[in-house]
C-alpha atoms as a PDB file:
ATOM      1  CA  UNK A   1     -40.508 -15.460-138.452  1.00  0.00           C
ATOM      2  CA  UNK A   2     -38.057 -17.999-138.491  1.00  0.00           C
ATOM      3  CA  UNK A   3     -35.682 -16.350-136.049  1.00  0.00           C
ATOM      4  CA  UNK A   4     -38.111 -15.489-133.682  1.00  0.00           C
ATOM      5  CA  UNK A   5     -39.206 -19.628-134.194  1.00  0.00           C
ATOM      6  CA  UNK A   6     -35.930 -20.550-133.218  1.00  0.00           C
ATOM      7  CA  UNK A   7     -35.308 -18.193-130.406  1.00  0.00           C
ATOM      8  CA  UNK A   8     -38.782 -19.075-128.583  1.00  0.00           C
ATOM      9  CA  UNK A   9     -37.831 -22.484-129.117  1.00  0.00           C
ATOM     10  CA  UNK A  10     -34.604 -22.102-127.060  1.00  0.00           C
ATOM     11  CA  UNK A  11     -36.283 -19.772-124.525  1.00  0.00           C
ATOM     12  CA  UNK A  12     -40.135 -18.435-123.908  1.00  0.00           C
ATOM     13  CA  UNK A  13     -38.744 -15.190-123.081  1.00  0.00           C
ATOM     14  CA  UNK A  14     -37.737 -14.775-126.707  1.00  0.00           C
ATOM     15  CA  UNK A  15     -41.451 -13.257-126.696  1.00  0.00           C
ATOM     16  CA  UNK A  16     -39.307  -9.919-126.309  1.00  0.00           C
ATOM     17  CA  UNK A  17     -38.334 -10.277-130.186  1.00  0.00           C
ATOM     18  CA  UNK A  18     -42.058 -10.190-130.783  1.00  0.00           C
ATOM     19  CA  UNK A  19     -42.650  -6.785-128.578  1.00  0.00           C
ATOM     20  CA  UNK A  20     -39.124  -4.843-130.072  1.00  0.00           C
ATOM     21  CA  UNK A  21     -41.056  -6.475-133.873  1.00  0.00           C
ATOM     22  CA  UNK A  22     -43.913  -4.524-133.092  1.00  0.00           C
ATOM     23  CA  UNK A  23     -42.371  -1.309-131.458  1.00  0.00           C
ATOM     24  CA  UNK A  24     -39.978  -1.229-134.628  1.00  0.00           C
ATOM     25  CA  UNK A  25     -43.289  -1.079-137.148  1.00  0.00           C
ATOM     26  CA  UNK A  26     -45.168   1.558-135.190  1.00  0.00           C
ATOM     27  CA  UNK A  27     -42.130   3.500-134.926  1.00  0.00           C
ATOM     28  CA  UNK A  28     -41.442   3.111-138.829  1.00  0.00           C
ATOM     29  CA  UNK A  29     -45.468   3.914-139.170  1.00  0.00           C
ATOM     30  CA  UNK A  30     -44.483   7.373-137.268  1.00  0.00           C
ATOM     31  CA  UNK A  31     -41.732   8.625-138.891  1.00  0.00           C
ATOM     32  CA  UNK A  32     -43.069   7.634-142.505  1.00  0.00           C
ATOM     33  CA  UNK A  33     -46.733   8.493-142.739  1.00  0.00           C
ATOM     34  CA  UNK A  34     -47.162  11.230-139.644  1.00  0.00           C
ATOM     35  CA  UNK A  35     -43.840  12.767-138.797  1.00  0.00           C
ATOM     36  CA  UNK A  36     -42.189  13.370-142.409  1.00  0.00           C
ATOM     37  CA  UNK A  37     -44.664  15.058-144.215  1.00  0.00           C
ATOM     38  CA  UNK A  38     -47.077  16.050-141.521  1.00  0.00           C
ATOM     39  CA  UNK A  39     -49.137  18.712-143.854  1.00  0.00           C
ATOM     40  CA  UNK A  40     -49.750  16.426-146.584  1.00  0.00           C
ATOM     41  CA  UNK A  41     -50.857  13.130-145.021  1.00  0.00           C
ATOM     42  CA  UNK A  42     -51.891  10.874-147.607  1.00  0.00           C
ATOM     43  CA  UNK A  43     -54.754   9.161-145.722  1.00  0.00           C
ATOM     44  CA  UNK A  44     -55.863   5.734-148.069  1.00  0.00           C
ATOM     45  CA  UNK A  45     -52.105   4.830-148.897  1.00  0.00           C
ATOM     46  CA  UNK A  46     -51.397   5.004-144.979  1.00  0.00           C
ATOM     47  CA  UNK A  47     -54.453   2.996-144.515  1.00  0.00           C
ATOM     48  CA  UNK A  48     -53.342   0.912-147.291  1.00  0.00           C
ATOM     49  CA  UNK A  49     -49.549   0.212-145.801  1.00  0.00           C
ATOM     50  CA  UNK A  50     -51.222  -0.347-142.530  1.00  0.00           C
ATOM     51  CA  UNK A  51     -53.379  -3.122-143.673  1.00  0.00           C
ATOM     52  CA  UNK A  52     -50.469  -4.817-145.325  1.00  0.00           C
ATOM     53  CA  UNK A  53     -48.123  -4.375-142.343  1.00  0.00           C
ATOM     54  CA  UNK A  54     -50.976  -6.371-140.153  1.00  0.00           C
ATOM     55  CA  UNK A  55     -50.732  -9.187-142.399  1.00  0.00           C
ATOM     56  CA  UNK A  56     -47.661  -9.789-142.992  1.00  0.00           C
ATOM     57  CA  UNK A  57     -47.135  -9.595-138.949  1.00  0.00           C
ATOM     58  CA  UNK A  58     -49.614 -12.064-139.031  1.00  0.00           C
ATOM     59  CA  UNK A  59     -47.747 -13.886-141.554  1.00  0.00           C
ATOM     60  CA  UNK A  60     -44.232 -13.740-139.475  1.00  0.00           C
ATOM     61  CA  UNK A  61     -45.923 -14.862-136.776  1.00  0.00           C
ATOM     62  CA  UNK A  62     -47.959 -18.072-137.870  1.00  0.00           C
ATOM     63  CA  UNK A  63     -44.230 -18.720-139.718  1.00  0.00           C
ATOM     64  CA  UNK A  64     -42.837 -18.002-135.789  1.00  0.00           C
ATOM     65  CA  UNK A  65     -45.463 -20.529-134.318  1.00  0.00           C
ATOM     66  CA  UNK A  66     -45.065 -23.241-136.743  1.00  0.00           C
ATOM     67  CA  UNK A  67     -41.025 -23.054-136.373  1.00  0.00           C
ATOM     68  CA  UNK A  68     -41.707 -22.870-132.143  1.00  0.00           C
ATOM     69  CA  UNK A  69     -43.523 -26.162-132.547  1.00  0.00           C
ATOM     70  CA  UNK A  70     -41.359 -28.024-134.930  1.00  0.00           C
ATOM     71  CA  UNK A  71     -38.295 -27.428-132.302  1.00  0.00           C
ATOM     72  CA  UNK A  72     -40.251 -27.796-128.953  1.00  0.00           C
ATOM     73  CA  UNK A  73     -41.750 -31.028-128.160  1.00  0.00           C
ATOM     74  CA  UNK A  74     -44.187 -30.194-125.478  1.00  0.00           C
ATOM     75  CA  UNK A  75     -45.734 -27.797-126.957  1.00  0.00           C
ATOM     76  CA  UNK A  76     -46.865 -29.914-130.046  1.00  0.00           C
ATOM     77  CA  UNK A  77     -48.716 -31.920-127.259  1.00  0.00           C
ATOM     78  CA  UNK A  78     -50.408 -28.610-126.087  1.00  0.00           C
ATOM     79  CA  UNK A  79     -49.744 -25.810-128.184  1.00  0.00           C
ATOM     80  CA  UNK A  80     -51.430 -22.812-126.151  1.00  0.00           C
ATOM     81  CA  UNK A  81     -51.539 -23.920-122.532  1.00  0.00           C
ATOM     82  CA  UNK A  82     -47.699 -25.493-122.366  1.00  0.00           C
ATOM     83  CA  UNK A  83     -46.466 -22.165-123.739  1.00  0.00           C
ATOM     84  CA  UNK A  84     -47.793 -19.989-121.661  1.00  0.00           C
ATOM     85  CA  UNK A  85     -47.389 -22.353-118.722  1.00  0.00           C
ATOM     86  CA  UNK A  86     -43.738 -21.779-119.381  1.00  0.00           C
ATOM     87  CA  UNK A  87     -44.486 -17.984-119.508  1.00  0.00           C
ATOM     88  CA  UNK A  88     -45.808 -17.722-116.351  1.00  0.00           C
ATOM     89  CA  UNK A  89     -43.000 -20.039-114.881  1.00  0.00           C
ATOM     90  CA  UNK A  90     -40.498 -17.920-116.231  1.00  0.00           C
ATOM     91  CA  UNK A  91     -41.864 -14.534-115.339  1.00  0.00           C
ATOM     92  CA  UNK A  92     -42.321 -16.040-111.532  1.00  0.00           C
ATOM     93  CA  UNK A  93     -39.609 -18.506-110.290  1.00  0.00           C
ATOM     94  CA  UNK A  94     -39.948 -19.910-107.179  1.00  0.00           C
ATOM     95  CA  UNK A  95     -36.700 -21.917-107.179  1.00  0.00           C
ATOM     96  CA  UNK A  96     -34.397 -20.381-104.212  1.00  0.00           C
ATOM     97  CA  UNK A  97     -31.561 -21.244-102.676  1.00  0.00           C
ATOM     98  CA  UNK A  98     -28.959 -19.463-100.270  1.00  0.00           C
ATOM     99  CA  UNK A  99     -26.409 -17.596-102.847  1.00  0.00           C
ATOM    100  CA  UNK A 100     -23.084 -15.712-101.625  1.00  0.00           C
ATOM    101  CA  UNK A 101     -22.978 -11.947-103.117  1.00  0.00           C
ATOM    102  CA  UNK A 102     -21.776  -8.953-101.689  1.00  0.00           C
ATOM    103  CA  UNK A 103     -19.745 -11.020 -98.966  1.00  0.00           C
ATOM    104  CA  UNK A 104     -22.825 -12.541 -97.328  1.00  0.00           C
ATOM    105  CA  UNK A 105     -25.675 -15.319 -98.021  1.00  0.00           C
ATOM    106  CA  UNK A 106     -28.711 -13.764 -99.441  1.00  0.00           C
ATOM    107  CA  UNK A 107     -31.378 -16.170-100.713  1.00  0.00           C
ATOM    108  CA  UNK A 108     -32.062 -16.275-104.360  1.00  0.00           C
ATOM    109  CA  UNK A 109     -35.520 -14.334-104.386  1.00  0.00           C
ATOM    110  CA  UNK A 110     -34.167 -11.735-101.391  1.00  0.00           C
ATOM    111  CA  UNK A 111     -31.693 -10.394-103.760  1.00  0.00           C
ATOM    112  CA  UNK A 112     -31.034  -6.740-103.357  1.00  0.00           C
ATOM    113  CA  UNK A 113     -32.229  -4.759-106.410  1.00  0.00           C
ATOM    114  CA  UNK A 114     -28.524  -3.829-107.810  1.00  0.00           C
ATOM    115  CA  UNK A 115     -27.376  -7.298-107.736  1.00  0.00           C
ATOM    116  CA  UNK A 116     -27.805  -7.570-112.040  1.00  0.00           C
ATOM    117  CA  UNK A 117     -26.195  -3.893-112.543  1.00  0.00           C
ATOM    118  CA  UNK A 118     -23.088  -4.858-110.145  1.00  0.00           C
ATOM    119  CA  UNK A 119     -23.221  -7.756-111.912  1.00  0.00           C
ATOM    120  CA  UNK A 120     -22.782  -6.353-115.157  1.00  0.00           C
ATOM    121  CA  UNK A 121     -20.357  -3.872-113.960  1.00  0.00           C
ATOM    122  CA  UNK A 122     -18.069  -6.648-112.640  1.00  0.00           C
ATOM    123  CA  UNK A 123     -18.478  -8.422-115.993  1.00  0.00           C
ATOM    124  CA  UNK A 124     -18.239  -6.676-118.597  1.00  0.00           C
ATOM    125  CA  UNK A 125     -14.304  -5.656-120.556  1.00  0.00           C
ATOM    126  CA  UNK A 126     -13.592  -1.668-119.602  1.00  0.00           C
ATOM    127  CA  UNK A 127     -14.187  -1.400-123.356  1.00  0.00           C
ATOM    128  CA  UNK A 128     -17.888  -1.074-122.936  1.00  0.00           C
ATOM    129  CA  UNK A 129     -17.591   1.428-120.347  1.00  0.00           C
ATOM    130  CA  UNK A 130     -14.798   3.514-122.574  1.00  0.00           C
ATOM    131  CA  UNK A 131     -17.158   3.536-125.157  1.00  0.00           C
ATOM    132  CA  UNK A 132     -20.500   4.344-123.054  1.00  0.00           C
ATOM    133  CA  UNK A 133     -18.043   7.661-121.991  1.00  0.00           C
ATOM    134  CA  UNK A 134     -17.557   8.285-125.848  1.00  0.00           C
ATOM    135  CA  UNK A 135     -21.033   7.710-126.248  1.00  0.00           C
ATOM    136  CA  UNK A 136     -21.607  10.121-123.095  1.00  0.00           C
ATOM    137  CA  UNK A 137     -19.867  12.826-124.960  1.00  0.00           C
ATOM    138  CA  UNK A 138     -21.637  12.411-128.607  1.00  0.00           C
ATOM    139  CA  UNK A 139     -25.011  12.753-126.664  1.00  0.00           C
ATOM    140  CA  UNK A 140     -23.711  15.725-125.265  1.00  0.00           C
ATOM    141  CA  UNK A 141     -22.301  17.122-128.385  1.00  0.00           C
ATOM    142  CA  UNK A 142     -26.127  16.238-129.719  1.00  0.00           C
ATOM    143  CA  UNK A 143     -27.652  18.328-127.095  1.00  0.00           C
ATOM    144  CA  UNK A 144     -25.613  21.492-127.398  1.00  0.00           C
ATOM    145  CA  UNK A 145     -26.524  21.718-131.123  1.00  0.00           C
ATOM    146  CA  UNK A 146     -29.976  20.396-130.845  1.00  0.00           C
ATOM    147  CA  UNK A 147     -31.712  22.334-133.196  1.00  0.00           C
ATOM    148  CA  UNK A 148     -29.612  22.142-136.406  1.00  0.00           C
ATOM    149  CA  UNK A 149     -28.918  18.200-135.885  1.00  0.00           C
ATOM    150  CA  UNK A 150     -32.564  17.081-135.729  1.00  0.00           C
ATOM    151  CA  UNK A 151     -33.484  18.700-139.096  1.00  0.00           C
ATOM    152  CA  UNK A 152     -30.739  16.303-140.264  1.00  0.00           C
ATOM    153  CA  UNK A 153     -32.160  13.512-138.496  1.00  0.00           C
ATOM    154  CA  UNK A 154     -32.431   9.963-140.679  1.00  0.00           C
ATOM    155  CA  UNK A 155     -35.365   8.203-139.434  1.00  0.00           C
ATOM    156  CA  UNK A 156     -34.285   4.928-140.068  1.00  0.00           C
ATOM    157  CA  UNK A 157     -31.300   5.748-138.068  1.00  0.00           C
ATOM    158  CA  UNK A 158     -33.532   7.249-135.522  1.00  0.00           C
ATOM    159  CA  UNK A 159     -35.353   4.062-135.357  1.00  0.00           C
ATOM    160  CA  UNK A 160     -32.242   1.580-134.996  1.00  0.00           C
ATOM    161  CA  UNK A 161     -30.943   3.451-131.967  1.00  0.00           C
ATOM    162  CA  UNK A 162     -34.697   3.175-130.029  1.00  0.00           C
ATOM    163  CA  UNK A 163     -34.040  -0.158-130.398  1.00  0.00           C
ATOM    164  CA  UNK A 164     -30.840  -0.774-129.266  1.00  0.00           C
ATOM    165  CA  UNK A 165     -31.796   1.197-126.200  1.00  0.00           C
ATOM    166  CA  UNK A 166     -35.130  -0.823-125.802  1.00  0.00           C
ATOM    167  CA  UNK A 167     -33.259  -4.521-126.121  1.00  0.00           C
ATOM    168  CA  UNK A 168     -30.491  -3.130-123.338  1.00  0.00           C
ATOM    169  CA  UNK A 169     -32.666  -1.030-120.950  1.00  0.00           C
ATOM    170  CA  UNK A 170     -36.122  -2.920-120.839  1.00  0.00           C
ATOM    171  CA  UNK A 171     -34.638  -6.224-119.626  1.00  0.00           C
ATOM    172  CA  UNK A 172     -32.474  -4.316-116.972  1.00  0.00           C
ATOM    173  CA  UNK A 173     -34.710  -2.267-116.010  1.00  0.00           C
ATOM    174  CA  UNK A 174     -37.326  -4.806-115.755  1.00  0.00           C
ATOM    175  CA  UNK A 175     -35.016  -6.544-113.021  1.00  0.00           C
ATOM    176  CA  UNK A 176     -34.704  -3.871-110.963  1.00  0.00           C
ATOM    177  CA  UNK A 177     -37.953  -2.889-111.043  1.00  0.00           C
ATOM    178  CA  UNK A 178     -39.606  -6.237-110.790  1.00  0.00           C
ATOM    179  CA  UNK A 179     -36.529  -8.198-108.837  1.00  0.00           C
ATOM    180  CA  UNK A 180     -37.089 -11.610-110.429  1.00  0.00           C
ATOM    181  CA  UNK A 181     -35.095 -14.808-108.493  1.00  0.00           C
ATOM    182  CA  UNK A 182     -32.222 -14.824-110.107  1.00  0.00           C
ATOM    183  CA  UNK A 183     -28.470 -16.142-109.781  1.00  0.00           C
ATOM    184  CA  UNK A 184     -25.426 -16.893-111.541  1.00  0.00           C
ATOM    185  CA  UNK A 185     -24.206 -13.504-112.157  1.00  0.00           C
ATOM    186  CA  UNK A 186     -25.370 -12.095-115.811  1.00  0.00           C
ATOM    187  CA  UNK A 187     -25.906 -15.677-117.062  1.00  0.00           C
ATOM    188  CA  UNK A 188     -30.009 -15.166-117.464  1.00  0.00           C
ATOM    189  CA  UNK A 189     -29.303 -11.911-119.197  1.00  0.00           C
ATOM    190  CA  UNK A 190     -26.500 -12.462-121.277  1.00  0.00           C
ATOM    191  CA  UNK A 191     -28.961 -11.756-124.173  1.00  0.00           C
ATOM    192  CA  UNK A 192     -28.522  -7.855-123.605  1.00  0.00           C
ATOM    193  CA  UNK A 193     -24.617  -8.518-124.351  1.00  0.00           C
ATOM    194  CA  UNK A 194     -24.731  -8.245-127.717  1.00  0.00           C
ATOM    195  CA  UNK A 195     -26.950  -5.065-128.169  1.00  0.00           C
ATOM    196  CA  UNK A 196     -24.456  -3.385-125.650  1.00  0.00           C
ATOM    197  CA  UNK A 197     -21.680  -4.811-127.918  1.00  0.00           C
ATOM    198  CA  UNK A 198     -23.568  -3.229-131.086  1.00  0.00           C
ATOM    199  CA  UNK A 199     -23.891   0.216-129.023  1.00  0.00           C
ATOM    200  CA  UNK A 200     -20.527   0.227-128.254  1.00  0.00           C
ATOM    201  CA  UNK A 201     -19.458  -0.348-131.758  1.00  0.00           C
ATOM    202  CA  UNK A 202     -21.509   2.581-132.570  1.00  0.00           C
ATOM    203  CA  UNK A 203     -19.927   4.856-129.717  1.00  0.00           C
ATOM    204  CA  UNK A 204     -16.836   4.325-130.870  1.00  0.00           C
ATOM    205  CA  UNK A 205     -17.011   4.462-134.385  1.00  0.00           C
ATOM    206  CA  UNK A 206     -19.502   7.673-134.011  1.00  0.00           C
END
């Protein structure tokens, strides 16, 4: 709760935190009560963990709120409205401005839809792309023994790398789907470095 305080505090689109929160519990939910024992579902105890996971998500975030407001001075004057005010300024920008990229002038909310991925590509140390090619190959070594690696399977694991993928591919693919205004290279979306950092740790090290 405190983190995710902090974080909206810096930024309103820390409200990500709140949706990967949220995809992590239903995915924990899944592979605990439905996928692991699937012929002996033990109905009241999931009803009973699923009662207590609402509440304390209500818990982290009233602890979330409370930390938002302590850090963010216009929103103690208007708690609700200023914070989604800034929600809806961030998820539609209207400042533009001629920017140079791909050897011409293109105006800041004209932007052609690869301009984050070349971006990133330009970026990044050849490390990450040396280990997305290791990475490449484990998936592939996944695949061709499918069957006898998913009965082996950890859950938790499972779980860990959905959300690695989710905090590096929803934000990117959200700009090139959506095509925000947006300039400065990366600099907006330098929060997806360090799950691609993580991921490339685990690449390597796999």
């Amino acid at each position: 709760g405190i983190a995710i305080g902090l974080t909206l505090a810096i930024r309103i689109g820390a409200v990500l935190l709140v949706g990967y929160f949220i995809l992590a519990t239903i995915l924990w939910f899944l592979a605990v009560y439905l996928l692991r024992n699937p012929g002996h579902r033990d109905v009241p105890r999931f009803t009973m963990a699923l009662r207590m996971g609402v509440a304390r998500h209500v818990v982290i975030y009233v602890i979330a709120w409370a930390t938002t407001l302590a850090w963010w001075p216009a929103a103690q004057m208007d708690p609700i409205g200023h914070p989604l005010a800034a929600l809806r300024l961030a998820s539609d920008f209207e400042y533009t401005f001629p920017m140079f990229f791909g050897g011409r002038h293109i105006a800041t909310d004209a932007l052609p839809w690869y301009y984050l991925p070349k971006w990133f590509l330009i970026a990044l140390p050849e490390f990450y792309f040396g280990a997305a090619y290791l990475g490449f190959l484990l998936f592939m070594g996944f695949l061709l023994d499918l069957r006898r690696r998913i009965i082996r399977l950890d859950p938790e694991r499972c779980i860990q790398f959905i959300l690695l993928f989710t905090a590096i591919g929803f934000p990117l693919f959200y700009a090139v789907i959506m095509n925000p205004v947006d300039y400065d290279g990366i600099r907006h979306f330098l929060f997806v470095v360090p799950p691609l950092a993580a991921m490339s740790a685990v690449c390597v090290a796999g």
